[in-house]
PDB file of N, CA and C in Angstrom:
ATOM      1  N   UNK A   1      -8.482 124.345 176.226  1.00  0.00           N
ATOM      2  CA  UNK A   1      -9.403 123.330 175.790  1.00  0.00           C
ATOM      3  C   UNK A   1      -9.736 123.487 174.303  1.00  0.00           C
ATOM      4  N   UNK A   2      -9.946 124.733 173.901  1.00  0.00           N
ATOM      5  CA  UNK A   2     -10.348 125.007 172.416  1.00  0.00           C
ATOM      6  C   UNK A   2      -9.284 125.843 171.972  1.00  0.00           C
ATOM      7  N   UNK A   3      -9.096 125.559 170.678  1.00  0.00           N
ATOM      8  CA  UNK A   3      -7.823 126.313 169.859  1.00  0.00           C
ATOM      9  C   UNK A   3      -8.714 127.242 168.732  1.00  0.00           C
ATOM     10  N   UNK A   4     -10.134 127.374 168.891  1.00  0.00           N
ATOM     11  CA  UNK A   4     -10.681 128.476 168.186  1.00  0.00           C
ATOM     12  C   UNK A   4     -11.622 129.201 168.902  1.00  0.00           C
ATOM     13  N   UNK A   5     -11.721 130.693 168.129  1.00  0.00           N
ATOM     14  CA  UNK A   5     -11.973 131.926 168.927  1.00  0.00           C
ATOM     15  C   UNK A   5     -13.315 131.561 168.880  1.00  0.00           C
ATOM     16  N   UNK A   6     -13.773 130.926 170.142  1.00  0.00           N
ATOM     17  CA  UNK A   6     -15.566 130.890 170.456  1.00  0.00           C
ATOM     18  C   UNK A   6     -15.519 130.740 171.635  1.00  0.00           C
ATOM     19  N   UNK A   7     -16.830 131.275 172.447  1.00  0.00           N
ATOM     20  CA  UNK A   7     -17.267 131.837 173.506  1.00  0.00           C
ATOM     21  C   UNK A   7     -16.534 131.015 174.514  1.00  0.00           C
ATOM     22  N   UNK A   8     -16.191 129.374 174.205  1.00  0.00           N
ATOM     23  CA  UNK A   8     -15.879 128.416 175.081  1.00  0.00           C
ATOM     24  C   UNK A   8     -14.847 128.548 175.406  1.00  0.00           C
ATOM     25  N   UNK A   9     -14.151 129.433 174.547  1.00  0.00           N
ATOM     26  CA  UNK A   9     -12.378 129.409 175.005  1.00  0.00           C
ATOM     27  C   UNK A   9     -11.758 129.412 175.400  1.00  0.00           C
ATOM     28  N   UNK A  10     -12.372 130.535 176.637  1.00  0.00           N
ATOM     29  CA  UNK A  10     -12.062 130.468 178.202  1.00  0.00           C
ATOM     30  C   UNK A  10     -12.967 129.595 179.193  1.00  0.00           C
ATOM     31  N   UNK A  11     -13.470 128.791 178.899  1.00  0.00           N
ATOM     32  CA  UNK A  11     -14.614 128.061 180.246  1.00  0.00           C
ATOM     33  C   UNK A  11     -13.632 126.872 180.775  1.00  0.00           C
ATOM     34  N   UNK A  12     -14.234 126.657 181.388  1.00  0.00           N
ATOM     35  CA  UNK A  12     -14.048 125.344 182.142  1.00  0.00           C
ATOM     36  C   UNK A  12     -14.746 123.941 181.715  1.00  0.00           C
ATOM     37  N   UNK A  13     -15.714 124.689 181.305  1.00  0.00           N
ATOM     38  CA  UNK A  13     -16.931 123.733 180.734  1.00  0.00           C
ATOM     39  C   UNK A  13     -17.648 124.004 179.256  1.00  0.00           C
ATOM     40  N   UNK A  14     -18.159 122.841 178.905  1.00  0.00           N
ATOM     41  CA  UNK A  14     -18.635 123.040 177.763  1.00  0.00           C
ATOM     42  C   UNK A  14     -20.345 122.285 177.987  1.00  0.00           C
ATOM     43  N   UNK A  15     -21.553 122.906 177.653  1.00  0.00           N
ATOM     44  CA  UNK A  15     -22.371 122.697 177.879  1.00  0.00           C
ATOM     45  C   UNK A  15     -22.580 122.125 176.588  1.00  0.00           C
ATOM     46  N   UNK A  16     -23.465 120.362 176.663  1.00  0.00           N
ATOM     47  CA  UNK A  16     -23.807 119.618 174.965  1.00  0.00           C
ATOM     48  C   UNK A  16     -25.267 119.908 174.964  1.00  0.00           C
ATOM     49  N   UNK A  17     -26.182 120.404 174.463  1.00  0.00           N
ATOM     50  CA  UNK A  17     -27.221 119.630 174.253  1.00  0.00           C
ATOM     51  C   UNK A  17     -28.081 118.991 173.304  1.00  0.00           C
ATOM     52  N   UNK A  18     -27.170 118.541 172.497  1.00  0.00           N
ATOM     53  CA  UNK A  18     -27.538 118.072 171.323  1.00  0.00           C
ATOM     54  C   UNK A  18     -27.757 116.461 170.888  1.00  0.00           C
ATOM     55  N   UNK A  19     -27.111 115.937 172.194  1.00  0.00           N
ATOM     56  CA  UNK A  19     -26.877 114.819 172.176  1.00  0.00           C
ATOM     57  C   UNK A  19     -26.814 114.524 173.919  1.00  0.00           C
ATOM     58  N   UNK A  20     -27.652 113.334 174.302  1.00  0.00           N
ATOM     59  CA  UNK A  20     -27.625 112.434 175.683  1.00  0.00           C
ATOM     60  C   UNK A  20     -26.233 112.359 176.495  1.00  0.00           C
ATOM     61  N   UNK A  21     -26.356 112.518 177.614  1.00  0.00           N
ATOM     62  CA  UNK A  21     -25.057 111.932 178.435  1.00  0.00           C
ATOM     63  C   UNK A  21     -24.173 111.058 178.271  1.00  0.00           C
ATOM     64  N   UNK A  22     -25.558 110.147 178.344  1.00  0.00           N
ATOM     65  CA  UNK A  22     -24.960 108.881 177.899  1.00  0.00           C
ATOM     66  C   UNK A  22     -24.244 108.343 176.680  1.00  0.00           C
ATOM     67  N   UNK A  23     -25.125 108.840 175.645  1.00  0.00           N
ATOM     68  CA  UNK A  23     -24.349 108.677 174.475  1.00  0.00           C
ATOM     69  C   UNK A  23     -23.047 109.211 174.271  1.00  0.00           C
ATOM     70  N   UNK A  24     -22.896 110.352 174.499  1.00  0.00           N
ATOM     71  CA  UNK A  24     -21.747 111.501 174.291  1.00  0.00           C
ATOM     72  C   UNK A  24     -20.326 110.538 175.196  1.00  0.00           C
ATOM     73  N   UNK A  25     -20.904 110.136 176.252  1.00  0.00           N
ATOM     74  CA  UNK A  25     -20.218 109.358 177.249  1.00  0.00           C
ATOM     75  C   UNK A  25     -19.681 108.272 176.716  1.00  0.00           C
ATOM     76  N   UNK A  26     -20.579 107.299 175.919  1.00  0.00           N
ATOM     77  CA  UNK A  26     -20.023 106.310 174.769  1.00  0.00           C
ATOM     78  C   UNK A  26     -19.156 106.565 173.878  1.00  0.00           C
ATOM     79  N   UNK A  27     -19.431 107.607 173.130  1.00  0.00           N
ATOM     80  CA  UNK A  27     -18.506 108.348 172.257  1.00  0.00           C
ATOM     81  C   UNK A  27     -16.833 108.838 172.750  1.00  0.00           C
ATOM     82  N   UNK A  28     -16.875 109.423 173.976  1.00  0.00           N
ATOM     83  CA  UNK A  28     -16.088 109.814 174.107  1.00  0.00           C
ATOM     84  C   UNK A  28     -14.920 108.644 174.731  1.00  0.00           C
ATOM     85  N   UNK A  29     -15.611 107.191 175.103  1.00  0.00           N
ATOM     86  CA  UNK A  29     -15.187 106.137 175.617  1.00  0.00           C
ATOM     87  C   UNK A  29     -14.172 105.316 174.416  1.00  0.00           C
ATOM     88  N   UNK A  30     -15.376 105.774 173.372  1.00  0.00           N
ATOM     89  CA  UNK A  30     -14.721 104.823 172.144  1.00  0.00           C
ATOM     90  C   UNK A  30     -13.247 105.917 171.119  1.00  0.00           C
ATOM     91  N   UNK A  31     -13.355 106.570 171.861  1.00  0.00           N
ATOM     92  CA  UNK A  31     -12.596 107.739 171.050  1.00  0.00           C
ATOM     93  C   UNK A  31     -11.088 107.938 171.766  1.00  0.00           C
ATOM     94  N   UNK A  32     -10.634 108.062 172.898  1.00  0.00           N
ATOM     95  CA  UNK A  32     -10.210 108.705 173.974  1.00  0.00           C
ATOM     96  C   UNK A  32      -9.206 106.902 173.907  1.00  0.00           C
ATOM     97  N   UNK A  33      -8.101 107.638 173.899  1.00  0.00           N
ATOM     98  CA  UNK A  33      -7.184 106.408 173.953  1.00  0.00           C
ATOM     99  C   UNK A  33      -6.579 105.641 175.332  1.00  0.00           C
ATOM    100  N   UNK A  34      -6.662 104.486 174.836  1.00  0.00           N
ATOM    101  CA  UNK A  34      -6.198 103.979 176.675  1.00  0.00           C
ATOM    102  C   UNK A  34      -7.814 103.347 177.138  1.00  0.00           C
ATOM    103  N   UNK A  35      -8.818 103.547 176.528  1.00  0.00           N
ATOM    104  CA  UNK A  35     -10.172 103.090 176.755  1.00  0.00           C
ATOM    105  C   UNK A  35     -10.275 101.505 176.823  1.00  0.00           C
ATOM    106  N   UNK A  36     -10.943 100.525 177.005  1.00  0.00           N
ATOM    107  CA  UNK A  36     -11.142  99.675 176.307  1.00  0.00           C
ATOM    108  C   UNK A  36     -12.285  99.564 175.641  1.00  0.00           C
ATOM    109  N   UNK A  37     -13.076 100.342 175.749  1.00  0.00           N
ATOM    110  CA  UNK A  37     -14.519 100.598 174.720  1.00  0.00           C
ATOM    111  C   UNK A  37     -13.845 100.893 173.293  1.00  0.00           C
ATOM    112  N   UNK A  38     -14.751  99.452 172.600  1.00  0.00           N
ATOM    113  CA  UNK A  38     -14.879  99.637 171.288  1.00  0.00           C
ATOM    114  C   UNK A  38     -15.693 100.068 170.372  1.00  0.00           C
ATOM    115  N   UNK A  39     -15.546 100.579 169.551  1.00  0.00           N
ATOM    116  CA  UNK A  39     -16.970 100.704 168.928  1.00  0.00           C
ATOM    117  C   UNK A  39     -17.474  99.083 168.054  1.00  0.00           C
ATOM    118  N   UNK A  40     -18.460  99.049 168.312  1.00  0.00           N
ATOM    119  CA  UNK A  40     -19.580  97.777 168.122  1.00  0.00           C
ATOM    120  C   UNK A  40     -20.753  97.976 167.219  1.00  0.00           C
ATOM    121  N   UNK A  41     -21.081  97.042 166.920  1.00  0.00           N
ATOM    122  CA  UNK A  41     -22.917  97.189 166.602  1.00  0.00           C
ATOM    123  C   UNK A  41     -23.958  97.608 167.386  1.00  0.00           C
ATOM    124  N   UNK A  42     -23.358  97.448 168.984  1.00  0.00           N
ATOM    125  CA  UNK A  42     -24.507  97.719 170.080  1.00  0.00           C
ATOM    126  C   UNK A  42     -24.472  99.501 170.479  1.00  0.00           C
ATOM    127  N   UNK A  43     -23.163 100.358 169.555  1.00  0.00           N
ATOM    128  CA  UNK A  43     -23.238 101.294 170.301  1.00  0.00           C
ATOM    129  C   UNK A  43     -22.609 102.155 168.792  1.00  0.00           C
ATOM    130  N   UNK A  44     -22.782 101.786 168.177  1.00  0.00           N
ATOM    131  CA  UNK A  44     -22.471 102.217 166.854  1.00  0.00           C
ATOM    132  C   UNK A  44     -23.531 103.452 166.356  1.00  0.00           C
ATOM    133  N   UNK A  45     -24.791 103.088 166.368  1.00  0.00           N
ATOM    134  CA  UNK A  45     -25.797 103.696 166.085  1.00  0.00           C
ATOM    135  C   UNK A  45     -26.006 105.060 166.816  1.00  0.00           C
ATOM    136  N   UNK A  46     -25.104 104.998 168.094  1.00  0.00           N
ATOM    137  CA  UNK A  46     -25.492 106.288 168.893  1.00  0.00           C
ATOM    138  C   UNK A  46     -24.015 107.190 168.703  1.00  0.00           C
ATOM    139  N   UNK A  47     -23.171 106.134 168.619  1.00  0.00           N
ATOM    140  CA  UNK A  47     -21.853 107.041 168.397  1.00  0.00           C
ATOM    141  C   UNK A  47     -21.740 107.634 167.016  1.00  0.00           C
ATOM    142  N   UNK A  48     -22.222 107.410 166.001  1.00  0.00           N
ATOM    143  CA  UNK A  48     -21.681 108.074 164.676  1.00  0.00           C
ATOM    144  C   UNK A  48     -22.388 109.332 164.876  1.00  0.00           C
ATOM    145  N   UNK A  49     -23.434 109.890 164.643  1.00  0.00           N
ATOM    146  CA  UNK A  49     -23.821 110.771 164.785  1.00  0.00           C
ATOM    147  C   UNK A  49     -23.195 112.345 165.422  1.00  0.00           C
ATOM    148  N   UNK A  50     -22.452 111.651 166.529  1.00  0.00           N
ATOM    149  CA  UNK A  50     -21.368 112.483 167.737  1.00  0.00           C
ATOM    150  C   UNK A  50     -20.375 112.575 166.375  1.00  0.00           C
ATOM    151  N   UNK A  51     -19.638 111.195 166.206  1.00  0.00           N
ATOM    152  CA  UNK A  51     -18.362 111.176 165.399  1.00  0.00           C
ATOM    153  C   UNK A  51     -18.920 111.985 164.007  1.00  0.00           C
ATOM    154  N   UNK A  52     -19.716 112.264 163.546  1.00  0.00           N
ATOM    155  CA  UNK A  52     -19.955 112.988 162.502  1.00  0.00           C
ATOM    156  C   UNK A  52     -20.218 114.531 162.832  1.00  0.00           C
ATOM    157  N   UNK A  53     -20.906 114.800 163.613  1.00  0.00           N
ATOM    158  CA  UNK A  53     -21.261 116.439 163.716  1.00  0.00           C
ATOM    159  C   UNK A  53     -19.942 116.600 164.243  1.00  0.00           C
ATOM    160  N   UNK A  54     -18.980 116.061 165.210  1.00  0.00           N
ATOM    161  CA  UNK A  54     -17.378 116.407 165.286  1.00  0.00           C
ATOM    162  C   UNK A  54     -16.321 116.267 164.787  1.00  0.00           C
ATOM    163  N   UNK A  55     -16.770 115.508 163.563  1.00  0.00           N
ATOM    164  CA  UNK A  55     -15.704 115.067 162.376  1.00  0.00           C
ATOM    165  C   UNK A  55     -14.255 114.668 162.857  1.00  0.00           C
ATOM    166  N   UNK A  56     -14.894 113.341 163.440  1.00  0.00           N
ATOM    167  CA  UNK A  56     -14.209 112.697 164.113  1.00  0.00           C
ATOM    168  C   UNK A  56     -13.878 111.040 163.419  1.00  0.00           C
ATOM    169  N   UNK A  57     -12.750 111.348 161.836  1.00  0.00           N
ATOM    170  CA  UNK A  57     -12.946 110.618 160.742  1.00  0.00           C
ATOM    171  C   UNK A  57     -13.268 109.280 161.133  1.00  0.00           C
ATOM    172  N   UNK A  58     -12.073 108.649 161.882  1.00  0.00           N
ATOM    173  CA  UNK A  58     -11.644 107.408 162.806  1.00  0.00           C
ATOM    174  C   UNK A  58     -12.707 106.957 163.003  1.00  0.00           C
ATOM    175  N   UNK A  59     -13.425 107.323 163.640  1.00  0.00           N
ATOM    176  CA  UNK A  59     -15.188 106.686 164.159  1.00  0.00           C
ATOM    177  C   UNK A  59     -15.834 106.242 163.347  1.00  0.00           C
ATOM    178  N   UNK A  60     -15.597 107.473 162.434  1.00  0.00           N
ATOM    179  CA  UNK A  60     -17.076 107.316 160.919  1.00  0.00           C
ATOM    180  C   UNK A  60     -16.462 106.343 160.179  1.00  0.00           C
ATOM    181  N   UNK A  61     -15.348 106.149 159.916  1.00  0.00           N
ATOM    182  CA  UNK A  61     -14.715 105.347 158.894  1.00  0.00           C
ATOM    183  C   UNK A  61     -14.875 104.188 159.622  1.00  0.00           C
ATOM    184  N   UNK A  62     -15.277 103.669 160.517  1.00  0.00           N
ATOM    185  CA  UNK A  62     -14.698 102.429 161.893  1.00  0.00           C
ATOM    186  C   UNK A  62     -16.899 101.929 161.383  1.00  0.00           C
ATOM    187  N   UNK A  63     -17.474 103.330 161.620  1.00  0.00           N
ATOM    188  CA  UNK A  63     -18.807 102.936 161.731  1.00  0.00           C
ATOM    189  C   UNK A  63     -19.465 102.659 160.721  1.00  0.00           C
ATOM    190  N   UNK A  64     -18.572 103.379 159.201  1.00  0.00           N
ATOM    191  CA  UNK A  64     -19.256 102.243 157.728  1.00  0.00           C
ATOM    192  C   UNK A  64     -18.940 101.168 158.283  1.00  0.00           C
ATOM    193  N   UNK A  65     -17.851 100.638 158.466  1.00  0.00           N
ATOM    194  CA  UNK A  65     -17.324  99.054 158.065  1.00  0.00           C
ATOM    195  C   UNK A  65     -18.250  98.740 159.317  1.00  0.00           C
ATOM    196  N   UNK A  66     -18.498  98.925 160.251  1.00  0.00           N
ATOM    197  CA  UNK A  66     -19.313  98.221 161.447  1.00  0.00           C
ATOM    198  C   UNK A  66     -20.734  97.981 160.698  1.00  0.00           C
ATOM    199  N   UNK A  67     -20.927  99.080 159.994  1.00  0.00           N
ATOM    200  CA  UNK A  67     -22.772  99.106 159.690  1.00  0.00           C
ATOM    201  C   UNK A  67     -23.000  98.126 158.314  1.00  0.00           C
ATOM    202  N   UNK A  68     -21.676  98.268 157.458  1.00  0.00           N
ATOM    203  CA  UNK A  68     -21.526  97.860 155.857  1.00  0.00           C
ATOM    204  C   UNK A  68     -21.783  95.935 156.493  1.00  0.00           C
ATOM    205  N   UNK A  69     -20.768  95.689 157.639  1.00  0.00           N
ATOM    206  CA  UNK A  69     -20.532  94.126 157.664  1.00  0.00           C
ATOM    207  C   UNK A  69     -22.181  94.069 157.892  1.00  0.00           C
ATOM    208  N   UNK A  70     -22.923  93.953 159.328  1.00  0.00           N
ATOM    209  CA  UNK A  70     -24.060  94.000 159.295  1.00  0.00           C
ATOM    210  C   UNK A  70     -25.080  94.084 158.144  1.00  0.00           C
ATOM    211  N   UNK A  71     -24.749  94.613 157.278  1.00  0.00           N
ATOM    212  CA  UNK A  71     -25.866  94.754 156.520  1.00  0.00           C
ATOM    213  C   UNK A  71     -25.382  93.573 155.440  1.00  0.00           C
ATOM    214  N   UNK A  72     -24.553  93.115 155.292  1.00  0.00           N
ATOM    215  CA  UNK A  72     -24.164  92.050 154.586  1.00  0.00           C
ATOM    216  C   UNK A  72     -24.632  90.616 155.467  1.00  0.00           C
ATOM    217  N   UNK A  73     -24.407  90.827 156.562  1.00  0.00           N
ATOM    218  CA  UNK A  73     -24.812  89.558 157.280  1.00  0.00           C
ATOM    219  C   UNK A  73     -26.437  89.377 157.287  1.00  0.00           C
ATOM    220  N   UNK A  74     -26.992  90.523 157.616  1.00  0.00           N
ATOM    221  CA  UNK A  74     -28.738  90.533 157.823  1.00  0.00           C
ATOM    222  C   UNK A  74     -29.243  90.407 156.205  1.00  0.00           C
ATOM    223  N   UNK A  75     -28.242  90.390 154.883  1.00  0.00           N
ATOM    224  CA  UNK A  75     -28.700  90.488 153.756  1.00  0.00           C
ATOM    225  C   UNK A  75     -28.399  88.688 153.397  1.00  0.00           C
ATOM    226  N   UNK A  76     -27.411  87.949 153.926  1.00  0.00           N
ATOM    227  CA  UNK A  76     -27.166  86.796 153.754  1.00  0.00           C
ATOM    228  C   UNK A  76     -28.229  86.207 154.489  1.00  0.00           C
ATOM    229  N   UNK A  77     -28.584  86.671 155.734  1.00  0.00           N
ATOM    230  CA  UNK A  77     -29.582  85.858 156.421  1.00  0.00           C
ATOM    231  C   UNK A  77     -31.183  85.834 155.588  1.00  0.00           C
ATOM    232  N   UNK A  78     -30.717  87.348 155.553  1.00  0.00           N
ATOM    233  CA  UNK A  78     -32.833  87.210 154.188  1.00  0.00           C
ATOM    234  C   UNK A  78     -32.785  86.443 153.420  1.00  0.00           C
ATOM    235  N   UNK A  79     -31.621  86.464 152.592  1.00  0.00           N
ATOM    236  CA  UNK A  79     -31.445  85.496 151.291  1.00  0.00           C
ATOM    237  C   UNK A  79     -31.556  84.314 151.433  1.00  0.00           C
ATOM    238  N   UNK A  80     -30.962  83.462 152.500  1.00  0.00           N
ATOM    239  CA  UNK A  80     -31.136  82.084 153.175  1.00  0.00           C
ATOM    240  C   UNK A  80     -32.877  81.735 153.338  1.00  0.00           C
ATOM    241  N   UNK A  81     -33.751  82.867 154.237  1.00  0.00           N
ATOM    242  CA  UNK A  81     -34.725  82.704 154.511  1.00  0.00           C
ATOM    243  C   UNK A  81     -35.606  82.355 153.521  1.00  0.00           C
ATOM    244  N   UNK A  82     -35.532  83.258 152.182  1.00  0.00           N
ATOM    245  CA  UNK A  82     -36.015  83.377 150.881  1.00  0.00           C
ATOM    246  C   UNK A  82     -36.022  82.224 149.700  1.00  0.00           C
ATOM    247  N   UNK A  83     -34.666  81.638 150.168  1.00  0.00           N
ATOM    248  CA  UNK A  83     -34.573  80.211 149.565  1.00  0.00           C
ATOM    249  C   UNK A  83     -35.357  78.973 149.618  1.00  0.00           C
ATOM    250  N   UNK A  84     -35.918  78.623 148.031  1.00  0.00           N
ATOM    251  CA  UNK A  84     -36.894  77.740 148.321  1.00  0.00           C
ATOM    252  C   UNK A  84     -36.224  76.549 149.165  1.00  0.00           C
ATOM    253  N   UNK A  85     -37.154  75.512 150.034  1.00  0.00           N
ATOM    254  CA  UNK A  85     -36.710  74.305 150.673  1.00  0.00           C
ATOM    255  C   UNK A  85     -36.999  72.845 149.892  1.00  0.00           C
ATOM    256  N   UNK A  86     -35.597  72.717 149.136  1.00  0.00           N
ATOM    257  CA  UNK A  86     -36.083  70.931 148.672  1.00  0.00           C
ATOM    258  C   UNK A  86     -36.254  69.921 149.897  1.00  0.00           C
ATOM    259  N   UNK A  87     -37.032  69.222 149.578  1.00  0.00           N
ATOM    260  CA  UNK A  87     -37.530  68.455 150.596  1.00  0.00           C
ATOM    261  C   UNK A  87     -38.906  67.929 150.362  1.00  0.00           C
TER     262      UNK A  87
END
């Protein structure tokens, strides 16, 4: 399971607790090939965190462009809001 010399090397198991079931469960959905879980906006926020403390590039690089578009869209929408109304 592990290709470096730590305690886990021989287990069967690896105990997380650093991170939710669930989340880790997302993560490993969006990661793990043959899945059809994508990573999204709805699950983005819980997966980078995983994909970062495991330097897991693919994710992080997947979760700028997920977070970058969003913030361009919620920045077009303020700007719209902000615009005076002729009329």
């Amino acid at each position: 399971m592990f290709k470096c010399h730590c305690v886990e090397v021989n287990s069967f198991s690896l105990e997380i607790t650093d991170f939710n079931k669930d989340d880790f469960l997302e993560f490993l959905l969006c990661c793990y090939p043959g899945t059809l879980k994508r990573l999204n906006i709805n699950n983005v926020l819980f997966v980078v965190p995983i994909a970062h403390k495991y330097d897991v590039r693919p994710l992080v690089q997947e979760s700028k462009v997920i977070l970058g578009t969003s913030l361009t869209e919620c920045s077009k929408t303020a700007r719209k809001k902000l615009e005076p109304t002729h009329g």
